[in-house]
N, C-alpha and C. Protein backbone atom coordinates (compact mmCIF):
# COMPACT_ATOMS: atom_id res chain seq x y z
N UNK A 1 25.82 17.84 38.10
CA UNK A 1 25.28 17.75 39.45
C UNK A 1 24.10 16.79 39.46
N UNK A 2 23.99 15.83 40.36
CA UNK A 2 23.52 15.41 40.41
C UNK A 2 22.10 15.67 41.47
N UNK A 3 20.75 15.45 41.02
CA UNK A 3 19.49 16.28 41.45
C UNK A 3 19.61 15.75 43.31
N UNK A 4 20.14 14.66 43.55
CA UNK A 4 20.21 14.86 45.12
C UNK A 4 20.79 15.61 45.46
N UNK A 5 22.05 16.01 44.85
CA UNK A 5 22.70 17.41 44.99
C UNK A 5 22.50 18.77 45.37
N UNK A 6 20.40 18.69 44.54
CA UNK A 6 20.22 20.12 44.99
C UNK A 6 20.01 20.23 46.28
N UNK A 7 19.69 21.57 47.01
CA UNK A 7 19.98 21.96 48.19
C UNK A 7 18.35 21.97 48.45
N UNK A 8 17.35 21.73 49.21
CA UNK A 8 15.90 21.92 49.38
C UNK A 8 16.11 22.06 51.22
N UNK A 9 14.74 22.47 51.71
CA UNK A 9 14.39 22.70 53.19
C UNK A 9 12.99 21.75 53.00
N UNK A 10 13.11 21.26 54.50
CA UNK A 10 11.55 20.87 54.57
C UNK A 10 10.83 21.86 54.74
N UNK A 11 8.94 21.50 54.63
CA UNK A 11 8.44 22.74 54.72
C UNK A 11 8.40 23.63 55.54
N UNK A 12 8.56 23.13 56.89
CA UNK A 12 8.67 24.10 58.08
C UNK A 12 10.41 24.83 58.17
N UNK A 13 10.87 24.98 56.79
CA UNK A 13 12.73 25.39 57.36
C UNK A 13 13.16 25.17 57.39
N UNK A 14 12.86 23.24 57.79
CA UNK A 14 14.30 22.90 58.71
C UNK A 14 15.05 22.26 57.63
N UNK A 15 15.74 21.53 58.03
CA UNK A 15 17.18 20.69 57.24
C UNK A 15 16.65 19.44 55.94
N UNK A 16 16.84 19.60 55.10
CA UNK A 16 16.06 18.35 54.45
C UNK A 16 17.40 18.17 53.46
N UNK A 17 17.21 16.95 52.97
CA UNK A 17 18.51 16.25 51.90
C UNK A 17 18.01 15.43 50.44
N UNK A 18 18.30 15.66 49.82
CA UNK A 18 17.61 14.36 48.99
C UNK A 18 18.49 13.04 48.83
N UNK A 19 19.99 13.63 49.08
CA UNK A 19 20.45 12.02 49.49
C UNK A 19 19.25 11.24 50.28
N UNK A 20 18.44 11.81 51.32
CA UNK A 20 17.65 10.69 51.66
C UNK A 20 16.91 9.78 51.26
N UNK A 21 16.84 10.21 49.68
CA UNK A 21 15.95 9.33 48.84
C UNK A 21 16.53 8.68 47.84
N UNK A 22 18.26 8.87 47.62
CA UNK A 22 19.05 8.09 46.70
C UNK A 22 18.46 6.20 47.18
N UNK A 23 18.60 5.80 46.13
CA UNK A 23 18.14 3.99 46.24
C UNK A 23 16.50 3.51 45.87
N UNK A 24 15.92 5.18 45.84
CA UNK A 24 14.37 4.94 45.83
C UNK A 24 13.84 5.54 44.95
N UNK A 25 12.79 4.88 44.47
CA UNK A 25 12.32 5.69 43.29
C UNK A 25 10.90 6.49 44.12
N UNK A 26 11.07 7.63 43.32
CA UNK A 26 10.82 8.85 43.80
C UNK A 26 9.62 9.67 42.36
N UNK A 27 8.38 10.11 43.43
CA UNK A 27 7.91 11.22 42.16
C UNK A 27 7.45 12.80 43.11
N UNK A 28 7.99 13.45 42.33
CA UNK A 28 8.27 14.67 42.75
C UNK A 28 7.33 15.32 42.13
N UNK A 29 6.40 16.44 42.90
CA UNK A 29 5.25 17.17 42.59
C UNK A 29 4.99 18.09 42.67
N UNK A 30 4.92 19.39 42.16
CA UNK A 30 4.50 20.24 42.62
C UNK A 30 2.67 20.63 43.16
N UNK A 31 2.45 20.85 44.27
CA UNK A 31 1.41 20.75 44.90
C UNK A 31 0.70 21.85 45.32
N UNK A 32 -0.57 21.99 45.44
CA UNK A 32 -1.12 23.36 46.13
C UNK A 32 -2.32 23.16 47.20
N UNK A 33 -3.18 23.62 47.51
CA UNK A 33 -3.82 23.03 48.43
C UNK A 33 -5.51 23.94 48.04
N UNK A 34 -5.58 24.63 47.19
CA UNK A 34 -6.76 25.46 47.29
C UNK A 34 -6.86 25.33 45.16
N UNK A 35 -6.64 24.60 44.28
CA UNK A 35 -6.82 24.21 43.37
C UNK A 35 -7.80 22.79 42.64
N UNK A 36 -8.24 23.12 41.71
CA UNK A 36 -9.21 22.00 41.29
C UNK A 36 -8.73 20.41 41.55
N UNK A 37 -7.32 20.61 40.92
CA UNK A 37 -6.58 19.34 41.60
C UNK A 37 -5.86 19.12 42.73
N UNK A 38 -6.67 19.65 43.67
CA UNK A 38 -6.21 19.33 45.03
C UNK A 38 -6.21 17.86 45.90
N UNK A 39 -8.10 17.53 45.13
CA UNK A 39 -8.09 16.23 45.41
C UNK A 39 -6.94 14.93 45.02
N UNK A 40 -6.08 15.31 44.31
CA UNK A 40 -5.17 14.29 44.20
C UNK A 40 -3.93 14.07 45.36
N UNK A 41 -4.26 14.80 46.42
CA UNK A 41 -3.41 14.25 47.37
C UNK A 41 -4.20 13.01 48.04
N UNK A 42 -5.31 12.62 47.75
CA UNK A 42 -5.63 11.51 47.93
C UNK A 42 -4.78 10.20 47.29
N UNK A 43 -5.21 10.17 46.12
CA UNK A 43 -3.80 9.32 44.99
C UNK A 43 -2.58 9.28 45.40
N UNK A 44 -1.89 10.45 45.73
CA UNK A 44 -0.68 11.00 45.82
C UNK A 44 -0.54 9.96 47.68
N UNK A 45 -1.22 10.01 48.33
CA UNK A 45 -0.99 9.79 49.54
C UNK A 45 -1.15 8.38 49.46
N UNK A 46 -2.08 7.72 48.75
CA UNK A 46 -2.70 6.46 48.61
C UNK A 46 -1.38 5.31 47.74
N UNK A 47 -0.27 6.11 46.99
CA UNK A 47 0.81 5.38 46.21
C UNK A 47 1.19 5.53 47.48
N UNK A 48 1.72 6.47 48.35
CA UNK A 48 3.13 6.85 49.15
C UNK A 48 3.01 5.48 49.73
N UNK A 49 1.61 5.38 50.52
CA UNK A 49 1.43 4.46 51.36
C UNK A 49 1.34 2.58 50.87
N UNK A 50 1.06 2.72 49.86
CA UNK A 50 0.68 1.41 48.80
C UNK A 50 2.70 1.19 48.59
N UNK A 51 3.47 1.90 48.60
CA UNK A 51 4.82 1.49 47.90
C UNK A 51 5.96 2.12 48.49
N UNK A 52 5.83 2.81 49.75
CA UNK A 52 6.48 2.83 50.90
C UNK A 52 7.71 2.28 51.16
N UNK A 53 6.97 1.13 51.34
CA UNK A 53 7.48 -0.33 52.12
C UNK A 53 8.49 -0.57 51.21
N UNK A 54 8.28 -0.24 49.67
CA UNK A 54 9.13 -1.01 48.60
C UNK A 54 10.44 -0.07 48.41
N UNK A 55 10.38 0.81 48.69
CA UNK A 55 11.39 1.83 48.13
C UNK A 55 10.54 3.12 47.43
N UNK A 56 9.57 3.73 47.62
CA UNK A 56 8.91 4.95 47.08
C UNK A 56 8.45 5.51 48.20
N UNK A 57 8.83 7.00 47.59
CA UNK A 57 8.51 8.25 48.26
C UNK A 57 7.84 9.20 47.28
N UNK A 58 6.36 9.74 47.47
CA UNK A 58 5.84 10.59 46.81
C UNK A 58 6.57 11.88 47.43
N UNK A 59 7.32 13.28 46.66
CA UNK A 59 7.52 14.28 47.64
C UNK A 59 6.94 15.31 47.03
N UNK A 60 6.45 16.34 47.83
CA UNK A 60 5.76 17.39 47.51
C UNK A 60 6.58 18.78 47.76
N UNK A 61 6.01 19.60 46.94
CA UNK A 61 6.45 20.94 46.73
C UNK A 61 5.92 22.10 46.50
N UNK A 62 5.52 22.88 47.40
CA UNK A 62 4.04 23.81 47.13
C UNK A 62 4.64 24.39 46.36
N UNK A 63 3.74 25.01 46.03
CA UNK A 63 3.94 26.27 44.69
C UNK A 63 2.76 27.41 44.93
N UNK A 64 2.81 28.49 44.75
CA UNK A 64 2.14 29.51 44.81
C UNK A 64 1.77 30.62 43.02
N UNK A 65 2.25 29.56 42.08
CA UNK A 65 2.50 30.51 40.93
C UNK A 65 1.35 30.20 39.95
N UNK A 66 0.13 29.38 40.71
CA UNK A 66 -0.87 29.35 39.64
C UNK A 66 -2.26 29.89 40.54
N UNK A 67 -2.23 30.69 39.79
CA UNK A 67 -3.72 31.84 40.51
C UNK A 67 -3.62 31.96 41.60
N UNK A 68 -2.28 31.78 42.54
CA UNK A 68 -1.90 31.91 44.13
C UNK A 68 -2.64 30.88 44.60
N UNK A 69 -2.89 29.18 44.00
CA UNK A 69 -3.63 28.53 44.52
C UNK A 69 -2.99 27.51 45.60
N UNK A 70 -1.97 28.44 46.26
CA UNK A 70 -1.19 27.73 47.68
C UNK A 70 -0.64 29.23 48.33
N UNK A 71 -1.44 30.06 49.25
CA UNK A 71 -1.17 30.83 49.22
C UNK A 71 -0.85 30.68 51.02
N UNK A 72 -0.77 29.65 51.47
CA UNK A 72 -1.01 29.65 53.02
C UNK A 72 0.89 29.98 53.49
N UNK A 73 1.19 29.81 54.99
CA UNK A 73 1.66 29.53 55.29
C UNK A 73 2.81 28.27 55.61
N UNK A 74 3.70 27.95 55.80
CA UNK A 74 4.14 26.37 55.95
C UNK A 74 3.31 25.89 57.09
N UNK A 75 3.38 26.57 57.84
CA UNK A 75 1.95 25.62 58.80
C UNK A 75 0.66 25.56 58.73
N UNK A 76 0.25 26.35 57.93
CA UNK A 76 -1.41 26.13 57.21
C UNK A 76 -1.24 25.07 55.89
N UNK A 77 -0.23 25.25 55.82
CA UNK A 77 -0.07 24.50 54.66
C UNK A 77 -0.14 22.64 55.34
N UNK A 78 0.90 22.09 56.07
CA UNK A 78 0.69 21.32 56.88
C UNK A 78 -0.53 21.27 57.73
N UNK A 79 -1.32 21.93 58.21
CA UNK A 79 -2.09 21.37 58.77
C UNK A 79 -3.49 20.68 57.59
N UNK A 80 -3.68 21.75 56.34
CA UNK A 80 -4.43 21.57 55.71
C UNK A 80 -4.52 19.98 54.88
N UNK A 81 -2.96 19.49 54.63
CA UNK A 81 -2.49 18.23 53.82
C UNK A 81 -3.01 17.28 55.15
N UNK A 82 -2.37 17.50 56.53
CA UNK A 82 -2.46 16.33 57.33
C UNK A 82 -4.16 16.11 57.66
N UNK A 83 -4.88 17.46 57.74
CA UNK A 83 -6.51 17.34 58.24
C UNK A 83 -7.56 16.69 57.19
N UNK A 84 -6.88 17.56 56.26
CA UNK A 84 -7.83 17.19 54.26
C UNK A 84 -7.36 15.78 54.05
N UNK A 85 -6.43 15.71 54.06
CA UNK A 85 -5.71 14.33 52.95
C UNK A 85 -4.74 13.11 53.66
N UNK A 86 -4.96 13.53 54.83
CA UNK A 86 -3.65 13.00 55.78
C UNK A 86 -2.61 12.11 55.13
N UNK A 87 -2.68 13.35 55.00
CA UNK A 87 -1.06 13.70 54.17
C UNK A 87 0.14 13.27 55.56
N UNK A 88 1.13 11.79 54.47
CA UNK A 88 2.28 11.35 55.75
C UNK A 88 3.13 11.58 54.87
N UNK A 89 3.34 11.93 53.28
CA UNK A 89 4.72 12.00 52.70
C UNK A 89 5.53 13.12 52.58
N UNK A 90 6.56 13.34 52.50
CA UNK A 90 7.28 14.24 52.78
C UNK A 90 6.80 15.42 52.29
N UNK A 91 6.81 17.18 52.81
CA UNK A 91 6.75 18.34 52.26
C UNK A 91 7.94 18.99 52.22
N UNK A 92 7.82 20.08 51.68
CA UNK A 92 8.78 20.90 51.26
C UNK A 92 9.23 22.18 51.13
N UNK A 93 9.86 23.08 51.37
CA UNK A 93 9.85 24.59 51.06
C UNK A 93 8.56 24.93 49.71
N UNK A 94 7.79 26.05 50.28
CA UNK A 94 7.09 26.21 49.01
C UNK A 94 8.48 26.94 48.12
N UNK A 95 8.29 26.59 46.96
CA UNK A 95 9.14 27.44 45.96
C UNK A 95 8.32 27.59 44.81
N UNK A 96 9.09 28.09 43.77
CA UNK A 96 9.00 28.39 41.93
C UNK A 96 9.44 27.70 41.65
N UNK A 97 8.46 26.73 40.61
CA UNK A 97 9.27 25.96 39.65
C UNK A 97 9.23 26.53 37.94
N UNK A 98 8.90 27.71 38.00
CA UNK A 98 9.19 28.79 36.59
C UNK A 98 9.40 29.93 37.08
N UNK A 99 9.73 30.31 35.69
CA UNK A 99 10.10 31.88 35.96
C UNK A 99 11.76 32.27 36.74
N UNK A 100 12.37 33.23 36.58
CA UNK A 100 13.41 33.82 37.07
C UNK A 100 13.80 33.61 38.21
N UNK A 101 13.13 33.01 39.60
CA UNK A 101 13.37 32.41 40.47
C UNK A 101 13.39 30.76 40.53
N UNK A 102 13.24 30.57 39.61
CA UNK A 102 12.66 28.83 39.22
C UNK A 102 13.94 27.71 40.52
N UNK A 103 13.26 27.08 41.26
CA UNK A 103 14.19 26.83 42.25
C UNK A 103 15.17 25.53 41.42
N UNK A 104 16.11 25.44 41.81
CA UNK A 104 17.18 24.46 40.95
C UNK A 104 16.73 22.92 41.00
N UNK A 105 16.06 22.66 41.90
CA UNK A 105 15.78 20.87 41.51
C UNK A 105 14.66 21.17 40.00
N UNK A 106 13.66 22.57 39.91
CA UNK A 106 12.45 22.79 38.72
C UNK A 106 13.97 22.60 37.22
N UNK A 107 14.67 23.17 37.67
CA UNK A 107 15.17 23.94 36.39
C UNK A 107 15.84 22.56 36.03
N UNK A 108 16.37 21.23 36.56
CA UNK A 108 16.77 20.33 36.00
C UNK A 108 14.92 19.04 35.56
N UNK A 109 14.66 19.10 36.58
CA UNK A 109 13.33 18.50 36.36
C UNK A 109 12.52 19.01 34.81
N UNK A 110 12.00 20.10 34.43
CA UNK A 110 11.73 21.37 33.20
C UNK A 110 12.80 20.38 31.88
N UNK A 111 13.62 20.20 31.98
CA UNK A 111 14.38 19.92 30.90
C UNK A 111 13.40 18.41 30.42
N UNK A 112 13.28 17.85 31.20
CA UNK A 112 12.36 16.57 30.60
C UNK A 112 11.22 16.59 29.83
N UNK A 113 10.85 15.95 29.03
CA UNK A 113 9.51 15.88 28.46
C UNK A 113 8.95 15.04 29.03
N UNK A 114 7.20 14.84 28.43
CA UNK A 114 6.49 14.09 29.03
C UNK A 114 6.12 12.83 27.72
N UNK A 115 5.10 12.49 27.94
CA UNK A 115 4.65 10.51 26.55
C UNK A 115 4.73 11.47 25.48
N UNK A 116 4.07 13.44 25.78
CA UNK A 116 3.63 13.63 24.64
C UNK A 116 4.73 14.86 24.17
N UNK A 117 5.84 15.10 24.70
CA UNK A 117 7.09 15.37 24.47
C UNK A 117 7.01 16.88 24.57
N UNK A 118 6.03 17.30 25.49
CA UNK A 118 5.71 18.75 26.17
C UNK A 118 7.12 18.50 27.70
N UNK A 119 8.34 19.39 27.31
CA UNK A 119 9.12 19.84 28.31
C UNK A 119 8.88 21.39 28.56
N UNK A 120 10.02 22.40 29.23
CA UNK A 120 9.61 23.20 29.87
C UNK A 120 8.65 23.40 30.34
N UNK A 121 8.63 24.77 30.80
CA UNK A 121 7.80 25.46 31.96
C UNK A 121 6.61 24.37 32.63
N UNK A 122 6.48 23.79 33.73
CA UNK A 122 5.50 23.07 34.99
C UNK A 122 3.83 23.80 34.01
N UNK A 123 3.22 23.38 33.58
CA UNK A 123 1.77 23.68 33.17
C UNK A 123 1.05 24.09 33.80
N UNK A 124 0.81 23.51 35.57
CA UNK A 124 -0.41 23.48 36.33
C UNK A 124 0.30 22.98 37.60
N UNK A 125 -0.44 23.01 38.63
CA UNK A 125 -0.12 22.50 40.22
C UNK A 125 -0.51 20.99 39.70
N UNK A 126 0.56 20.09 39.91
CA UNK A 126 0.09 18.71 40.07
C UNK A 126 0.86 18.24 39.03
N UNK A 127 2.32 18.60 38.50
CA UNK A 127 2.57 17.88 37.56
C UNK A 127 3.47 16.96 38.46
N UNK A 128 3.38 15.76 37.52
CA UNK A 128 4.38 14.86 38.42
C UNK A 128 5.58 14.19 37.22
N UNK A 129 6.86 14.16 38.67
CA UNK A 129 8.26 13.22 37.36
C UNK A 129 8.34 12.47 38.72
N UNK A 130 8.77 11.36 37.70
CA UNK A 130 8.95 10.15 38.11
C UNK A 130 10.71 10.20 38.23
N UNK A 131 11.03 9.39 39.24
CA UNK A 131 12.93 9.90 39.23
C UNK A 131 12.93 8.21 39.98
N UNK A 132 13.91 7.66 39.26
CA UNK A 132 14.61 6.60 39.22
C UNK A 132 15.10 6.15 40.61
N UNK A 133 15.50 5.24 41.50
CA UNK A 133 16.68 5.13 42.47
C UNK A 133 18.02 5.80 41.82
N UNK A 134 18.21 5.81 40.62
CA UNK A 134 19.65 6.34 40.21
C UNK A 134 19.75 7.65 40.23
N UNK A 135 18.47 8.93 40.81
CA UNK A 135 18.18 9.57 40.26
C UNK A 135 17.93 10.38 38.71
N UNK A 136 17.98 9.21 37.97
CA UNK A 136 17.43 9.93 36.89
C UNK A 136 15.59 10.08 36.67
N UNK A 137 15.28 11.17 36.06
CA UNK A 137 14.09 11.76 35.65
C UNK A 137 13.80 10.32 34.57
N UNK A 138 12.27 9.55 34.80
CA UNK A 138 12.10 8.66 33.79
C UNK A 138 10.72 8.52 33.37
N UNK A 139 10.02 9.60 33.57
CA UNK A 139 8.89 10.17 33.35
C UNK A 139 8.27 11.81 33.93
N UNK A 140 7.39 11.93 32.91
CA UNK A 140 6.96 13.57 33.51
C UNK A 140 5.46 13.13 32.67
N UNK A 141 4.82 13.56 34.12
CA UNK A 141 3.06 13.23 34.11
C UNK A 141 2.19 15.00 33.87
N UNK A 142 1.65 14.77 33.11
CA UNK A 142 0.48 16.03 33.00
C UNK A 142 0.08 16.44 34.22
N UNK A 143 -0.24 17.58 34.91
CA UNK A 143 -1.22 18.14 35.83
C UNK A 143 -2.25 17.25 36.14
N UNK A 144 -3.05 16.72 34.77
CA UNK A 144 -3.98 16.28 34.71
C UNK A 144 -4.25 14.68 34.81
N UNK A 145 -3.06 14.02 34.83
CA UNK A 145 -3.14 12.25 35.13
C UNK A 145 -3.27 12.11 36.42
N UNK A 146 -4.04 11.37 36.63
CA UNK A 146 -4.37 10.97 38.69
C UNK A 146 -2.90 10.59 38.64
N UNK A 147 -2.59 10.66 40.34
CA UNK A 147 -1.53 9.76 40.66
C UNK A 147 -1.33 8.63 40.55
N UNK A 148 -2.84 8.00 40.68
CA UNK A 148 -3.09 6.22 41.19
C UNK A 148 -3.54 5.96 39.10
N UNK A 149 -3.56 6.77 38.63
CA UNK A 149 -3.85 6.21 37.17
C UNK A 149 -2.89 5.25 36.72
N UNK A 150 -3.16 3.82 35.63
CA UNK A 150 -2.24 3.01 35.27
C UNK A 150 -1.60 3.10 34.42
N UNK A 151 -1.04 4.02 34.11
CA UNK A 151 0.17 4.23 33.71
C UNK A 151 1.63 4.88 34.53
N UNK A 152 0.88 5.77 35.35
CA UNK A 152 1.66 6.01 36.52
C UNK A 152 1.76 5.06 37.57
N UNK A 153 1.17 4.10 38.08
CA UNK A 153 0.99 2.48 38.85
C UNK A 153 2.57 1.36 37.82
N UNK A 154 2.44 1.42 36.88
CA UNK A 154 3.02 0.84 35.81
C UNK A 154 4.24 1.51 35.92
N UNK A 155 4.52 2.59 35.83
CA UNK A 155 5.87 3.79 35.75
C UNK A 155 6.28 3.25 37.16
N UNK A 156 5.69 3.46 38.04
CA UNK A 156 6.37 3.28 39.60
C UNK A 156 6.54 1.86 39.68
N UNK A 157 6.45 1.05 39.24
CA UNK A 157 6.69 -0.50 39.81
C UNK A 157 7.82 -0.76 38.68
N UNK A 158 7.94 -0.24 37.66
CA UNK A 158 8.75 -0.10 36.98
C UNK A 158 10.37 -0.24 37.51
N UNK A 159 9.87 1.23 38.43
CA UNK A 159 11.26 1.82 39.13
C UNK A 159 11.89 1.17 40.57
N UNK A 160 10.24 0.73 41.07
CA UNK A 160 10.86 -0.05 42.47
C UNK A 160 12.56 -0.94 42.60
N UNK A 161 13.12 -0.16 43.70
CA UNK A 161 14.38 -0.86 43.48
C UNK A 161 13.98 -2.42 43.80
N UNK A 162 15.25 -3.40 43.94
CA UNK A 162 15.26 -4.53 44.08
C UNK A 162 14.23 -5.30 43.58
């Protein structure tokens, strides 16, 4: 199966696809809004908008499984990204990306390692993979690397289609 394959909602419910992002390279995040690394939806918002145009989509994915540090609603949740960070890139169903509920795009994403060859279980709110136009996984970033850091700048221009 292929990861556009999996089934996701946007954050408010409604209908979302990831065919929409086949052709584009894509980094997928799990996100929270009340954590130390919150400030990186700045970065996170600052690529979307910097590489847009080219074929990239930053997408986000709350999570609630580290110290409940996304504990809002889908609309507190949205209002907090668009007021704090104005936040324009896509959101998402909060889900699990560990544990026994682990939602199915985590459980193929988890199989990857990262430079320093740490796979399984998501570490922290803020890890980021990098996913190809082909959808393949072609990086997995620490919690702890900014978005806009150069190696992740380097990884994404990498992937830009055309």
């Amino acid at each position: 199966m292929s990861l556009y394959d999996v089934p996701v909602s946007a954050l408010d419910g409604g209908a979302a696809d990831l065919h929409d992002y086949e052709g584009k390279a894509v980094l997928v995040v799990n996100v929270a809004s009340k954590c130390g690394l919150t400030p990186q939806y700045t970065g996170l918002e600052r690529i979307h908008e910097k590489y847009a145009g080219r074929g990239f989509s930053v997408l986000g994915f709350p999570c609630n499984q580290f110290l409940g540090q996304e504990p809002g609603t889908p609309d507190e949740i949205a209002e907090f990204c668009s007021t704090s960070y104005g936040v324009t890139f896509p959101l998402f169903e909060k889900i699990d990306v560990n544990g026994e509920a682990r939602h199915p795009l985590y459980a193929e994403l988890t199989t990857h390692a990262d430079a320093e060859g740490t796979a399984g279980d998501i570490r922290w709110n803020f890890e980021k993979f990098l996913i190809s136009p082909t959808g393949e996984v072609v990086e997995r970033f620490a919690p702890q690397v900014e978005p806009d850091a150069p190696e992740v700048i380097a990884a994404i221009e990498a992937q830009l289609p055309g």
